[in-house]
Protein backbone atom coordinates (compact mmCIF):
# COMPACT_ATOMS: atom_id res chain seq x y z
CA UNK A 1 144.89 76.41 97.99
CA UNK A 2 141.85 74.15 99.24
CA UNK A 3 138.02 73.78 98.37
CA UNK A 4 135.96 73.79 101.13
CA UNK A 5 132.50 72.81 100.53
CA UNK A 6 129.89 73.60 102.62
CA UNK A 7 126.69 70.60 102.68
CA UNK A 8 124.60 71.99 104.88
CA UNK A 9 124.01 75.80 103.76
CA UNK A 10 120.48 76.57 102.07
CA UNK A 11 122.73 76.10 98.67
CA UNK A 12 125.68 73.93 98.45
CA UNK A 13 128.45 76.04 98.63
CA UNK A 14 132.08 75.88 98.07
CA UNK A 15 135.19 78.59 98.60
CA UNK A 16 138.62 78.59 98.63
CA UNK A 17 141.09 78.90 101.42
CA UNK A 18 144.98 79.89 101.44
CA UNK A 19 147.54 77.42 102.85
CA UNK A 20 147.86 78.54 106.59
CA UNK A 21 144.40 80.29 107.22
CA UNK A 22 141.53 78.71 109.52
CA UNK A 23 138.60 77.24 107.11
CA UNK A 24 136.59 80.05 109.84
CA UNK A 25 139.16 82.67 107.56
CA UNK A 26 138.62 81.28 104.73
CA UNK A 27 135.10 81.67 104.69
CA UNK A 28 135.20 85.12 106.03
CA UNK A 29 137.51 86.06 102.82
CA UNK A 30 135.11 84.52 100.74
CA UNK A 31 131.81 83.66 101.71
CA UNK A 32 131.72 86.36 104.28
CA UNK A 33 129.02 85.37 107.23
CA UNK A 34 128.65 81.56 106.16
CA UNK A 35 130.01 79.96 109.24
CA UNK A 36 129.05 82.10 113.05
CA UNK A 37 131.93 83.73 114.07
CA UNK A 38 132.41 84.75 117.86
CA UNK A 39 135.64 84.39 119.66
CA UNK A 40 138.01 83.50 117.29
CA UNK A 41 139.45 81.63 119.71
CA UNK A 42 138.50 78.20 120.16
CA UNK A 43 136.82 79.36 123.57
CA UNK A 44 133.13 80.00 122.37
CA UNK A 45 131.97 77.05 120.32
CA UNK A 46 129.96 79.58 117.89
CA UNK A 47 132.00 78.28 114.81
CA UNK A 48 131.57 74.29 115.56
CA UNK A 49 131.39 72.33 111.91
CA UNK A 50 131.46 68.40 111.09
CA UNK A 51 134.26 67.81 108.76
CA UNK A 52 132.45 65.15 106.51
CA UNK A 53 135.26 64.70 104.06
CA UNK A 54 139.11 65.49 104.47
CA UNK A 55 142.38 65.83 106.33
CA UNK A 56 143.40 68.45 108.63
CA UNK A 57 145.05 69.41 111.46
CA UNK A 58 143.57 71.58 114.92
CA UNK A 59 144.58 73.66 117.56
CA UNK A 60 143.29 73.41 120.84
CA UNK A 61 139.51 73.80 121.28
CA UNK A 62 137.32 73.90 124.54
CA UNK A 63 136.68 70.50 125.70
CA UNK A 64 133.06 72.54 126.59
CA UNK A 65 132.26 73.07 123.46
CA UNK A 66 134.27 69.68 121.44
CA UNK A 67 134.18 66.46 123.75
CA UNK A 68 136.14 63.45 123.16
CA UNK A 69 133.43 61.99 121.15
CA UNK A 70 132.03 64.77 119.00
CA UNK A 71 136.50 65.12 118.00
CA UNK A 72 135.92 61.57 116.98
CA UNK A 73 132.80 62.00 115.10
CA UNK A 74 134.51 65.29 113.08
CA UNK A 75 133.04 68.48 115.09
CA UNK A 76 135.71 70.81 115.45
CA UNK A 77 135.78 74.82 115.54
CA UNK A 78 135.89 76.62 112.76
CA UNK A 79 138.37 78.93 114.17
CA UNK A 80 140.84 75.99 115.01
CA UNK A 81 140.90 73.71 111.94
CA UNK A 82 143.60 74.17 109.08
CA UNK A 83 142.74 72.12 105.86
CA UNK A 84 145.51 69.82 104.40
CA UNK A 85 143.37 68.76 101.58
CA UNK A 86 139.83 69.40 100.41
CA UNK A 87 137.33 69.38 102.86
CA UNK A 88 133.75 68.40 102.68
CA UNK A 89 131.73 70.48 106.10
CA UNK A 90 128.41 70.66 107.19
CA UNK A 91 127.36 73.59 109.69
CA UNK A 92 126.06 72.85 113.23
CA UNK A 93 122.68 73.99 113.85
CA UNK A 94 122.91 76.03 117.62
């Protein structure tokens, strides 16, 4: 298990996610319509986040949605990012 924390809501707010789901899961199970969801599949860019704070790992996301630069500056899809520690987000106004 994982805290994600979320900066940029109205509240800070922080859930918990399971080993092997998407932090866009996670907040679903939890926090239910925190982060947009659309696709689910890394195609959409409705679910892009800035990890502020942590370690994880990605599956491929649109290079229309996550350029080379934004991946270096920590924008990533919700729907394609699995935590590997605690993670520290902020939501991406659209």
């Amino acid at each position: 298990m994982f805290t994600i924390t979320v900066e940029s809501s109205p509240t800070r707010q922080s859930f918990q996610i399971s080993t092997g789901d998407s932090v866009l899961v996670g907040s679903e199970k939890c926090l239910s319509n925190l982060i947009p969801v659309g696709c689910r599949g890394g195609g959409c860019g409705v679910c892009k986040v800035r990890v502020v704070e942590g370690d994880y790992s990605s599956k491929c996301m649109s290079k229309a949605h996550i350029c080379d630069a934004q991946a270096a500056d920590g924008y990533v899809l919700a729907c394609r990012v699995y935590p590997l520690s605690d993670m520290c987000i902020e939501l991406v106004k659209r």
